[in-house]
Protein backbone atom coordinates (compact mmCIF):
# COMPACT_ATOMS: atom_id res chain seq x y z
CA UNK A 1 0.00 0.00 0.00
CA UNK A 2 1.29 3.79 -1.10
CA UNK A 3 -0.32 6.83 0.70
CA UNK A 4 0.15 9.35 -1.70
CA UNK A 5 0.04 12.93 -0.44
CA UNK A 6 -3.36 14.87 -1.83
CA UNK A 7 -2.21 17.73 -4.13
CA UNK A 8 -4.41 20.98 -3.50
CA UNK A 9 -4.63 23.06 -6.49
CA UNK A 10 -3.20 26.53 -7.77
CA UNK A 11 -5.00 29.59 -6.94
CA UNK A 12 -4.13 33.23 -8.50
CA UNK A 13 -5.18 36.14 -6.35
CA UNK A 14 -5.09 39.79 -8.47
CA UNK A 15 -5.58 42.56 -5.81
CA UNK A 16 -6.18 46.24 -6.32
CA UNK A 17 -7.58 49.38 -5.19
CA UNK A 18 -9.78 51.11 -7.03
CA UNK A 19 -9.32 49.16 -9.69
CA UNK A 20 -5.88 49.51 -9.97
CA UNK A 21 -3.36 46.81 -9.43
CA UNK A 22 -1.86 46.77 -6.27
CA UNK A 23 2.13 46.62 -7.79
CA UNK A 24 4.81 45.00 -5.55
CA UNK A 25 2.44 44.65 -2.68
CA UNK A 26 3.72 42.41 0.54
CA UNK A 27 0.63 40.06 1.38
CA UNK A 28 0.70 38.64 4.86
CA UNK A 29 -1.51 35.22 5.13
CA UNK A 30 -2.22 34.88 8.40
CA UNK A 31 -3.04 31.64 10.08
CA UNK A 32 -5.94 30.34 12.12
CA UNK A 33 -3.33 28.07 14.17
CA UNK A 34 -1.76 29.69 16.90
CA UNK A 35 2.12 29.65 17.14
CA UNK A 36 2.17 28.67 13.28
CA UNK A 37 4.53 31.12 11.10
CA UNK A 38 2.40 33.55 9.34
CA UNK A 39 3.78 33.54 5.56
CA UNK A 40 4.46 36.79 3.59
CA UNK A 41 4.09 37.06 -0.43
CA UNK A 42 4.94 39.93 -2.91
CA UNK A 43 2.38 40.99 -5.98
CA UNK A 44 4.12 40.90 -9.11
CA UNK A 45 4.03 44.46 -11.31
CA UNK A 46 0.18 43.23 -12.62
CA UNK A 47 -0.99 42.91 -8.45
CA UNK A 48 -1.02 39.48 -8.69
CA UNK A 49 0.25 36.53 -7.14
CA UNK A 50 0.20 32.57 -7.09
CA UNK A 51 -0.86 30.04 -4.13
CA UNK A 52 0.32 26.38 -5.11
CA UNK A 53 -0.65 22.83 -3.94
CA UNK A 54 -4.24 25.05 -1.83
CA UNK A 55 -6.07 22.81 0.15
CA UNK A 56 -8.10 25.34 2.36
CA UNK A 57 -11.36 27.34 1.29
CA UNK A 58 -10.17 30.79 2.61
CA UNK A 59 -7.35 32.31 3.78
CA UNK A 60 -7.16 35.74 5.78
CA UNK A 61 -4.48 38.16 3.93
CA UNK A 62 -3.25 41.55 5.41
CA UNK A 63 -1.77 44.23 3.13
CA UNK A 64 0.43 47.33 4.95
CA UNK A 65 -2.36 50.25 4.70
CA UNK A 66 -5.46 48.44 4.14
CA UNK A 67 -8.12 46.29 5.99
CA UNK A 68 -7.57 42.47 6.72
CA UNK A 69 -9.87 40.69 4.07
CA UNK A 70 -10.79 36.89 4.05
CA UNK A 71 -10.88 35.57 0.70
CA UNK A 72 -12.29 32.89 -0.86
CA UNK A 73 -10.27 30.17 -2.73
CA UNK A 74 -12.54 27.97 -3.96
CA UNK A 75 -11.68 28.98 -7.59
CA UNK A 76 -8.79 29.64 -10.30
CA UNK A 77 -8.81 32.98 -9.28
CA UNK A 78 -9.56 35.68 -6.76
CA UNK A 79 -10.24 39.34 -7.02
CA UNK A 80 -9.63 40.92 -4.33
CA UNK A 81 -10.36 44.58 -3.89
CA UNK A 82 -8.76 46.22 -0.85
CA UNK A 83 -9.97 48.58 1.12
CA UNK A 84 -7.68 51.69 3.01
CA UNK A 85 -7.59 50.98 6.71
CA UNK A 86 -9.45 53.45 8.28
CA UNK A 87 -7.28 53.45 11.62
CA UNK A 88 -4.12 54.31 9.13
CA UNK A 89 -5.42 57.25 7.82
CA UNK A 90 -6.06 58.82 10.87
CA UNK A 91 -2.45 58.52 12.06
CA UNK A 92 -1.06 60.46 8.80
């Protein structure tokens, strides 16, 4: 008998504001496990970026500057549009 790992698929999140790509963006995915590593991605110069081997059906991302969002993966692809954190622009 062979127990073969199961392979999750690839998922391409495109994020932007306003409807403009968010270029070079650091994504943090943040975990629901405590004490687990949160993991931290950069958007290419089109505001996207690629998940491999998902297995989950949403992950919660935080951008620098705008709102934590929980987005769905249970597609190809995710738009996400992000929205300015409102506590951020009150420090500035």
């Amino acid at each position: 008998m062979v127990l073969d790992k199961a392979k999750g698929r690839d998922v391409e999140l495109a994020l932007s504001r306003d409807g403009s790509p968010l270029i070079q963006a650091p994504v943090t995915f943040i975990g629901d496990a405590r004490g687990l590593p949160t993991l931290t991605r950069t958007t290419d110069s089109l505001g996207r970026l690629t998940l491999r081997d998902v297995t989950e059906q949403s992950v919660l991302i935080e951008v620098p500057g705008f709102e934590q969002v929980r987005v769905n993966l249970d597609g190809p692809r995710a738009e996400v549009e992000m929205t300015p954190d409102s506590d951020a622009n009150r420090l500035e």
